[in-house]
Protein backbone atom coordinates (compact mmCIF):
# COMPACT_ATOMS: atom_id res chain seq x y z
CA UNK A 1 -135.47 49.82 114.16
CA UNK A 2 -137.29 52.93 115.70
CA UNK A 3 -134.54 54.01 117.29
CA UNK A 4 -132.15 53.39 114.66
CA UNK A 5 -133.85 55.11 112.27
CA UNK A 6 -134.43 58.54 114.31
CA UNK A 7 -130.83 58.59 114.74
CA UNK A 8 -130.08 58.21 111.31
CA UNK A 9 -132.35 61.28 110.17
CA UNK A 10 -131.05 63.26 112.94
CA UNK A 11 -127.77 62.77 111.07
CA UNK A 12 -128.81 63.14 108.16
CA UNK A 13 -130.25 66.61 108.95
CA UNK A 14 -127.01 68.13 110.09
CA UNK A 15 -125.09 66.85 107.40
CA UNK A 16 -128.30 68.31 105.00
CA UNK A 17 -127.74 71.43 107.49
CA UNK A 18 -123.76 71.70 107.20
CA UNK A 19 -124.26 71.08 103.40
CA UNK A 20 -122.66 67.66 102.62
CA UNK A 21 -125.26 65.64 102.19
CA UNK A 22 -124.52 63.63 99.50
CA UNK A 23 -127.27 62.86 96.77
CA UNK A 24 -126.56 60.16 94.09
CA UNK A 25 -127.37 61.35 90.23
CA UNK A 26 -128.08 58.56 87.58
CA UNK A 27 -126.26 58.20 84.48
CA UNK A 28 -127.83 56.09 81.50
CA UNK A 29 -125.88 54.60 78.63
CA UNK A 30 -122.02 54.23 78.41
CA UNK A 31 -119.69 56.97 79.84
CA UNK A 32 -117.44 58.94 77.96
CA UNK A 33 -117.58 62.58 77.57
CA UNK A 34 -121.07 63.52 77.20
CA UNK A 35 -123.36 61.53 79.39
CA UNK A 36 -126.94 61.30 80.07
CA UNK A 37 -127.63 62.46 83.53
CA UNK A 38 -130.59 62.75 85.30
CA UNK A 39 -132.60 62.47 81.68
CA UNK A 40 -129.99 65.51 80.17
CA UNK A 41 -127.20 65.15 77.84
CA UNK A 42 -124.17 66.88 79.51
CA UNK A 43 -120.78 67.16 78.69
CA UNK A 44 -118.85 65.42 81.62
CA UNK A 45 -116.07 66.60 83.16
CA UNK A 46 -116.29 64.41 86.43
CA UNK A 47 -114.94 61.04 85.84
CA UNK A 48 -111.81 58.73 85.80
CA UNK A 49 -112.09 57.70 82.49
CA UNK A 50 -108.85 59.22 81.12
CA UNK A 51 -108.16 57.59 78.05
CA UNK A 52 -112.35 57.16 76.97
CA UNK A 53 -111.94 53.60 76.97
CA UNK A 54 -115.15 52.60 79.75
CA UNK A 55 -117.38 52.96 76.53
CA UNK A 56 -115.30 51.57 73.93
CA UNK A 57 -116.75 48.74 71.98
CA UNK A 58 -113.80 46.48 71.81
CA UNK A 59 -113.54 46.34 75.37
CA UNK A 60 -117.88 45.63 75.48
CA UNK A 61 -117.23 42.84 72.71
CA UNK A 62 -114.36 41.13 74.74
CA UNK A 63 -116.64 40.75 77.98
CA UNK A 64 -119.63 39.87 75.86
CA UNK A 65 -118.01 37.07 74.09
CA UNK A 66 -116.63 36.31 77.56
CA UNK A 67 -119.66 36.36 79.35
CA UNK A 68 -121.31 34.25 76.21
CA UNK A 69 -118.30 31.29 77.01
CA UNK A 70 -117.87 31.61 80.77
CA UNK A 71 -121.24 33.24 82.43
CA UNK A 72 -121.49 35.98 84.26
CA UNK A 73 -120.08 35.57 87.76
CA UNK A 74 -116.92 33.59 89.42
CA UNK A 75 -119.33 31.75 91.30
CA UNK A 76 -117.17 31.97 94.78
CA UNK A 77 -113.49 33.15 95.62
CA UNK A 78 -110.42 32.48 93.58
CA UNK A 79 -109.36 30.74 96.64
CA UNK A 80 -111.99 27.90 96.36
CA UNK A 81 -113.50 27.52 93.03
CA UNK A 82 -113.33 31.21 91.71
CA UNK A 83 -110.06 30.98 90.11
CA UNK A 84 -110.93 31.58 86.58
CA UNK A 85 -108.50 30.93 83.61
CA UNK A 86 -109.26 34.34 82.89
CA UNK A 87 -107.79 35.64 86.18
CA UNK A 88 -104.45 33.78 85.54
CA UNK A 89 -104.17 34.88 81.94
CA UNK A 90 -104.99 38.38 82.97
CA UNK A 91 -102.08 38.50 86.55
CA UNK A 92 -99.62 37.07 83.64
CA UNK A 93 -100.41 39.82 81.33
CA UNK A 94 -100.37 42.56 83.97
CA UNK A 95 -97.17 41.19 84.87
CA UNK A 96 -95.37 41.23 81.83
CA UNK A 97 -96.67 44.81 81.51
CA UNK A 98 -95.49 46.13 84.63
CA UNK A 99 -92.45 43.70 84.56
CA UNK A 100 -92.93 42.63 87.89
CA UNK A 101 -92.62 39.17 89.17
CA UNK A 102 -96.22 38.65 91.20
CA UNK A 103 -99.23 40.28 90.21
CA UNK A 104 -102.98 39.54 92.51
CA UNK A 105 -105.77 40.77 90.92
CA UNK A 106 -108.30 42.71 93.65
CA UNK A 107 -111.99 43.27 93.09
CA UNK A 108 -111.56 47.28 93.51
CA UNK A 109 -108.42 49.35 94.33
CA UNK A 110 -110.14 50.45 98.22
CA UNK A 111 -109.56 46.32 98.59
CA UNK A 112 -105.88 46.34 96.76
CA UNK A 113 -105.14 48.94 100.02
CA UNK A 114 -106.38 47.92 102.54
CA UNK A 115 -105.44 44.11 101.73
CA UNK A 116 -101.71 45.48 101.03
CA UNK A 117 -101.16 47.35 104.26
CA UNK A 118 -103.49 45.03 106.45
CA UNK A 119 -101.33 42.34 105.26
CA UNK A 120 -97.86 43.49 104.58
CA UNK A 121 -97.50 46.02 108.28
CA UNK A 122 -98.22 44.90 112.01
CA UNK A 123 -97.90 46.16 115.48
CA UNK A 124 -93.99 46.59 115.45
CA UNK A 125 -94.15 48.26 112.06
CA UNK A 126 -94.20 52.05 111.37
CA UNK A 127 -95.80 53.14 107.99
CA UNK A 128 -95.34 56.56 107.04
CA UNK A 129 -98.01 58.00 104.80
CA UNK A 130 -98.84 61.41 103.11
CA UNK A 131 -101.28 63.23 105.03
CA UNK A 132 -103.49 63.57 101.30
CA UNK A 133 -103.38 59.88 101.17
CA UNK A 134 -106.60 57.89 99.78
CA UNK A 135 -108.94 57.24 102.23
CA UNK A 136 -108.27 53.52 101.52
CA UNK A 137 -104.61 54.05 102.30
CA UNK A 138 -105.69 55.38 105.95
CA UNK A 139 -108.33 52.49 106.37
CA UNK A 140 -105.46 50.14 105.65
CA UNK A 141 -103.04 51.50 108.12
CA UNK A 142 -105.76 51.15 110.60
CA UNK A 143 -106.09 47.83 110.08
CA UNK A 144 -102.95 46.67 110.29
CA UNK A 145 -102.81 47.97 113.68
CA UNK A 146 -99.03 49.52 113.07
CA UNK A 147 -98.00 53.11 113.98
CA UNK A 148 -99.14 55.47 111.81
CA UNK A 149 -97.04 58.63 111.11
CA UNK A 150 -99.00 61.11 109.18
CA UNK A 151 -96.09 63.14 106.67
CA UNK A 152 -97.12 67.13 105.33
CA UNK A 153 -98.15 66.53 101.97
CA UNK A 154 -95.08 65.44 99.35
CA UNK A 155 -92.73 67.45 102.28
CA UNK A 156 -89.84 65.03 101.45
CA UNK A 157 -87.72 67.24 104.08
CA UNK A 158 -90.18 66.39 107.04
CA UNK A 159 -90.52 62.64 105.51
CA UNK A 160 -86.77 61.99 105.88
CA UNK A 161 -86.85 63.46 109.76
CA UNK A 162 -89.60 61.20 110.05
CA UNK A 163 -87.50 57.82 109.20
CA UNK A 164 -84.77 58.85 111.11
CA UNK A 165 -87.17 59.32 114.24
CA UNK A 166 -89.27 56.76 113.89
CA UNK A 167 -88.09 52.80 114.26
CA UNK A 168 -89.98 49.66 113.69
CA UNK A 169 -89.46 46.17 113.10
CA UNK A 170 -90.66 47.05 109.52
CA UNK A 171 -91.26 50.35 107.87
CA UNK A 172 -93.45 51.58 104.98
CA UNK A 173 -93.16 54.85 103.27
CA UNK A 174 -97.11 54.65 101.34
CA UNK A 175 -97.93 57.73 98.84
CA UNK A 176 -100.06 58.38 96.27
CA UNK A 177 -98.33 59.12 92.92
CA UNK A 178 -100.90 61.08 91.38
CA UNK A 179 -103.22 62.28 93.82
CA UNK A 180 -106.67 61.68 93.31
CA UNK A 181 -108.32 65.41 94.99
CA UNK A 182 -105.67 67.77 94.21
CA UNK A 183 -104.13 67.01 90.83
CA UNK A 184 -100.42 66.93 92.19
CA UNK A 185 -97.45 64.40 91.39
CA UNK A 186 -95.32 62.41 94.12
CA UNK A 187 -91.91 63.26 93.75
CA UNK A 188 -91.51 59.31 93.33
CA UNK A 189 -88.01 59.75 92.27
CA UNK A 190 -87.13 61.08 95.62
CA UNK A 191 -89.23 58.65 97.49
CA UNK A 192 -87.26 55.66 96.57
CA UNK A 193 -84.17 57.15 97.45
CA UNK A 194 -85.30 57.56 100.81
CA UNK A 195 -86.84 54.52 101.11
CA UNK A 196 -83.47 52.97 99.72
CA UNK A 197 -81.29 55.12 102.34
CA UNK A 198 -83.56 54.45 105.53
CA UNK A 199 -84.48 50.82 104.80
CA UNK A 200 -88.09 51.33 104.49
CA UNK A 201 -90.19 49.78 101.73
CA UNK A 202 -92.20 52.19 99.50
CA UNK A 203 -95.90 51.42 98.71
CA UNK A 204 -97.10 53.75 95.54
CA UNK A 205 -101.15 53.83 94.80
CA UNK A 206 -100.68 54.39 91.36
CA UNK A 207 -104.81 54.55 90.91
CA UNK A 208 -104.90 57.78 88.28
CA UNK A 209 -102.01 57.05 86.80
CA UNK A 210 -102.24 53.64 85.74
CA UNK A 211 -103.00 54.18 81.81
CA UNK A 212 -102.51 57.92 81.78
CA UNK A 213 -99.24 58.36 82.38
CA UNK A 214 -95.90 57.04 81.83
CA UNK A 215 -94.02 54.50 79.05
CA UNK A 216 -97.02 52.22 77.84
CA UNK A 217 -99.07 53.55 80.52
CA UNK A 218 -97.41 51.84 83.40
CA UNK A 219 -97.77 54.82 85.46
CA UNK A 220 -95.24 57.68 86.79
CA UNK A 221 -93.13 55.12 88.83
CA UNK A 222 -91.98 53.65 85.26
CA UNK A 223 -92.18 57.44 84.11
CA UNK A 224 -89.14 58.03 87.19
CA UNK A 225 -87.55 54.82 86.46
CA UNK A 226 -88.58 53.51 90.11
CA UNK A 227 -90.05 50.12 90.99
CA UNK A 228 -91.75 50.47 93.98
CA UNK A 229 -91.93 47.24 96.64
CA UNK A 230 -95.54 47.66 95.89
CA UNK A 231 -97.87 48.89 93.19
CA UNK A 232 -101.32 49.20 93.51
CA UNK A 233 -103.20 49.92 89.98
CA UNK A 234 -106.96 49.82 89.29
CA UNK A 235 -108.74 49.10 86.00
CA UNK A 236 -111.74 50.74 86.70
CA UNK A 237 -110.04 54.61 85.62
CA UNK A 238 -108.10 54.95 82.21
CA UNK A 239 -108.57 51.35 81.64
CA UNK A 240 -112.30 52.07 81.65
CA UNK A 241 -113.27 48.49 82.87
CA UNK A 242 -113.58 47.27 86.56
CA UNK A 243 -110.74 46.11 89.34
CA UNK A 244 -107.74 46.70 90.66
CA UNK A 245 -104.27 44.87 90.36
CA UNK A 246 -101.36 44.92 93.26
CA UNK A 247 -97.74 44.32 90.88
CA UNK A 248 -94.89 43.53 93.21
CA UNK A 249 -92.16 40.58 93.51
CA UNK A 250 -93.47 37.18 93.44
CA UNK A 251 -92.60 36.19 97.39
CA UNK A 252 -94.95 39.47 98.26
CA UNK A 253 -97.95 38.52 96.36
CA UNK A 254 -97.68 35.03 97.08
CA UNK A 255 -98.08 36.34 100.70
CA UNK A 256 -101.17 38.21 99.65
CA UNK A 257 -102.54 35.27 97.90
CA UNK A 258 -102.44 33.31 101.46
CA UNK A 259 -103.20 36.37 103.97
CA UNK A 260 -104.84 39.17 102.26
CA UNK A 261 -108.40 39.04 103.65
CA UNK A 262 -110.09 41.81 100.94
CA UNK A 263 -108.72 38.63 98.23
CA UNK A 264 -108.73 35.75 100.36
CA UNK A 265 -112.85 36.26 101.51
CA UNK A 266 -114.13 38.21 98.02
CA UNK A 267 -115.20 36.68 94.97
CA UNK A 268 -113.32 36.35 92.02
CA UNK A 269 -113.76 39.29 89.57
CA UNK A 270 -116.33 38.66 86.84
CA UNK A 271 -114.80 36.91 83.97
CA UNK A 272 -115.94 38.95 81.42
CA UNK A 273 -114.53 41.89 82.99
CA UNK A 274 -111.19 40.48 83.46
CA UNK A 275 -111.41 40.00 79.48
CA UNK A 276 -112.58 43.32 79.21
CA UNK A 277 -109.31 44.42 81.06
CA UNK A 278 -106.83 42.28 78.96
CA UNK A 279 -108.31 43.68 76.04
CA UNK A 280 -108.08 47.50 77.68
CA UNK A 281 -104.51 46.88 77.99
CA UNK A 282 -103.97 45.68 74.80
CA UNK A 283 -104.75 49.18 73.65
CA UNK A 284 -103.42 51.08 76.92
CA UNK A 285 -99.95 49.54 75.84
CA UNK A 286 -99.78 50.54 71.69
CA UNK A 287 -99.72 53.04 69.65
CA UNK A 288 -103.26 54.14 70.56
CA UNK A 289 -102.49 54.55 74.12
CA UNK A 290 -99.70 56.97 73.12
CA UNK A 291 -101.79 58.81 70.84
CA UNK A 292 -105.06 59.28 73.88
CA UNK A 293 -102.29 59.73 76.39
CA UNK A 294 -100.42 62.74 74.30
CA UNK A 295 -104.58 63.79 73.61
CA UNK A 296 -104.98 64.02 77.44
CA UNK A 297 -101.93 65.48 78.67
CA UNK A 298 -103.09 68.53 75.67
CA UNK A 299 -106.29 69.07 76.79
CA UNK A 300 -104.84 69.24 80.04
CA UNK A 301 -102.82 71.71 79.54
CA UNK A 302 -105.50 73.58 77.14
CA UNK A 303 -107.21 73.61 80.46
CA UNK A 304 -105.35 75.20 82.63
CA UNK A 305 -104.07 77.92 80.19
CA UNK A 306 -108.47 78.64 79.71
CA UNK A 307 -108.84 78.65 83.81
CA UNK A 308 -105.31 79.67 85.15
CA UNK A 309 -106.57 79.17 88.50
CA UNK A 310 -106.92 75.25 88.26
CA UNK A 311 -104.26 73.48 90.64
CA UNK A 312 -102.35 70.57 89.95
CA UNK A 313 -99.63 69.58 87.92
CA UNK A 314 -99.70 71.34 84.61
CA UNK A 315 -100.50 67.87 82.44
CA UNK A 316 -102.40 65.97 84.80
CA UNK A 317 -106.31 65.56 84.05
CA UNK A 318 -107.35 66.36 87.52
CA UNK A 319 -108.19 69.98 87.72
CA UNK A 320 -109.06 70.99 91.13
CA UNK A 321 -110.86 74.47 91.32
CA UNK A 322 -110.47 75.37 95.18
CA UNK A 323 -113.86 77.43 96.08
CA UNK A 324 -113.53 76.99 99.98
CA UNK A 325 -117.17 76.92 101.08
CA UNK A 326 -119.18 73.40 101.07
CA UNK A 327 -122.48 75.59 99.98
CA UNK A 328 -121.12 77.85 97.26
CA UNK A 329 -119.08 74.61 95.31
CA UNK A 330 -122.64 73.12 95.18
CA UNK A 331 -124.16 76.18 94.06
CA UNK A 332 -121.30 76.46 91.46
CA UNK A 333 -122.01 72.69 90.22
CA UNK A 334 -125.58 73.65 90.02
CA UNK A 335 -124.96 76.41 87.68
CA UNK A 336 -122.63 75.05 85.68
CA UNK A 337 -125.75 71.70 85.25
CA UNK A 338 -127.42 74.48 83.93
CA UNK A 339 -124.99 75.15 80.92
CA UNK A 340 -125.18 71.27 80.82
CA UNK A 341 -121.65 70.85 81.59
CA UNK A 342 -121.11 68.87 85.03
CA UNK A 343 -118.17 68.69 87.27
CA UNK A 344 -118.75 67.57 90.35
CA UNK A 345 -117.84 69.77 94.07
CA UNK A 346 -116.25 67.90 96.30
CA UNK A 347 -116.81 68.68 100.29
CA UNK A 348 -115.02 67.47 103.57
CA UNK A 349 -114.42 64.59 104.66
CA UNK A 350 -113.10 63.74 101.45
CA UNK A 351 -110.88 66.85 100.96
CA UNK A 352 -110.10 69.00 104.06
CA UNK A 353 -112.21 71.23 105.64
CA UNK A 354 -112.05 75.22 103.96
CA UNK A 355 -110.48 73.36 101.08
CA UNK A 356 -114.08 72.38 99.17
CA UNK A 357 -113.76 72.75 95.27
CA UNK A 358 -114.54 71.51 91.94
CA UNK A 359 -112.67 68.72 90.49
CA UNK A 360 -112.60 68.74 86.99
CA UNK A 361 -111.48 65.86 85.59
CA UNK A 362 -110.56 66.53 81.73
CA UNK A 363 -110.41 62.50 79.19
CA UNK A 364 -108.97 61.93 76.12
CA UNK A 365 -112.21 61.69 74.47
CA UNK A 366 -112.95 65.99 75.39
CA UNK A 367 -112.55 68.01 72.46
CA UNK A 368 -110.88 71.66 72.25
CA UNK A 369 -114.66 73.20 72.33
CA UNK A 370 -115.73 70.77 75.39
CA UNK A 371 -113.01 72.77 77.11
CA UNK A 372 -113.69 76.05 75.91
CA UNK A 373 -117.53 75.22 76.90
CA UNK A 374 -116.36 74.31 80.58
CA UNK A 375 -113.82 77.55 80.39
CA UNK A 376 -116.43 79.55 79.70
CA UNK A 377 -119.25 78.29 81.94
CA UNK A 378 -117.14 78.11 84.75
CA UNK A 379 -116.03 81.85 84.33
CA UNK A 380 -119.66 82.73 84.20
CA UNK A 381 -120.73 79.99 87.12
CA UNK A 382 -117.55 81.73 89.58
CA UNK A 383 -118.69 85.72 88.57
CA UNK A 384 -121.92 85.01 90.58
């Protein structure tokens, strides 16, 4: 492994050298808004956990009293003998909360996309998809081996030249709805109705807004008054558990249930997190998940109006703060570890290059002076 190895160093010194190497930190105890990092208490601003749930006790009691009556693991996939009651009663809740026919439960949403558009397009297929698009999005497209027309980002204009230039067998108009980098909505509305006029099915990745946004959480499709062909959710963001869930009609996910490989070859999720989700959404759906969601979309906007500079649409709780160069948004997360406060900067390849920034990511859980704390170490971390 000689070889191997020198090569691997050698690449890992120019990515050390271009500054984007990428160092893992360690976080101890349950997250929420102030987390133990490295050994030090900080005030988070850096995860998906919209509503505060992935440290809530009722969702830790409902997977320990699963995990207590079922084990730990599915034991192989749901396909063989990992097809837990658990995973049925948890597709038929999901279902009735999304009111869509079929619902297949994935183990994480980079598997719900690529299994979707792996599955669903082919050869003589076109899929259309925003240039922003999840990395999982363009790993699916590859692998379904159709043509791939990359669309300026939420440009509906250039989308509908696009269909009418573009022919296929089948054709799949795949967006984000709340994008994950830059803190920006789909104009889902306006999708359908193209999809509707042009005869092309519309895929939505509705990964940050599942939970956060819309009537009982369902997301901004339900917000629009849309049903996409295709939903992709996860549970591992403002549900605060672990998974991902693709809602659609019931001939489409029966289809995934028989040809999906990221389902068909995986093993079934945990039980205990599958009760963990049930219960998540038995909160996401009430009262409560009114009350965190109104919470959120406030601090939000209390955000913004403390750092007017923050992109994104002016209630969603990504934040991006666009510094441009890959060493200077490290230097700025650096600083602002110093105030204990941590957002995480976020370099090429996962944003574009010149576009590096810091993605502040604001939860339910944040109170008014967590803001104001960010606010102010952020104007003091950007001043040097």
């Amino acid at each position: 492994m000689t070889k191997l190895d020198d090569e691997a160093r050698a690449e890992l010194r120019e990515l050390e050298a271009a500054h984007r190497l990428r160092v893992p930190r360690v976080v101890d105890g349950p997250q929420g808004p102030r987390v133990t990092l490295d050994g030090v208490l900080v005030t988070s601003f850096a995860s998906n956990d919209y509503l505060a749930l992935a440290g809530d006790r009722r969702l830790a009691r409902a997977a320990a009293a699963a995990a207590d009556e079922h084990g730990t693991g599915a034991g192989a996939s749901r396909l063989i003998v990992g097809n837990h009651r658990r995973h049925a009663a948890l597709e038929r809740s999901i279902a009735d909360w999304m009111r869509r026919d079929g619902v297949r439960l994935f183990a994480t949403g980079y598997a719900a996309n690529v299994g979707v558009l792996a599955t669903l397009a082919g050869p003589d297929d076109v899929i259309f998809s925003d240039e922003l698009n999840h990395a999982s999005i363009i790993d699916g497209c590859r692998l379904s081996r159709a043509r791939v027309v990359i669309v300026p980002h939420r440009d509906l204009a250039a989308l509908e030249r696009a269909l009418g230039a573009h022919l296929g067998r089948r054709r799949f108009v795949v967006s984000e709805s709340l994008f994950s980098m830059d803190g920006d909505v789909a104009d889902v509305g306006a999708l359908a109705e193209l999809c509707r006029r042009h005869e092309a099915a519309l895929v939505l990745d509705e990964a940050h807004a599942i939970g956060a946004r819309g009537p009982e959480g369902r997301g901004i499709a339900a917000e629009a008054g849309v049903e996409p062909d295709v939903l992709v959710g996860t549970c591992g963001k403002a549900l605060g558990a672990f998974g991902a869930f693709v809602a659609t009609s019931g001939p489409v996910s029966e289809l995934l249930w028989n040809r999906a490989r990221t389902l068909v070859f995986s093993t079934g999720l945990p039980p205990m997190v599958a009760a963990a989700v049930d219960a998540a959404i038995g909160i996401v759906r009430g009262g409560e998940g009114d009350d965190r969601r109104r919470v959120l979309a406030v601090n939000a906007r209390r955000f913004r109006e403390r750092v007017p500079r923050a992109g994104g649409a002016a209630d969603s709780a990504i934040a991006p703060v666009i510094v441009g160069d890959d060493h200077e948004v490290m230097h700025h997360t650096a600083r602002l570890l110093e105030r204990r406060v941590y957002v995480q900067g976020i370099r090429p390849p996962t944003v574009p290059v010149g576009t590096a920034r810091l993605r502040v990511s604001v939860s339910a859980g944040h109170r008014d002076e967590d803001i104001d704390q960010l606010a102010a170490a952020l104007d003091d971390a950007l001043r040097r």
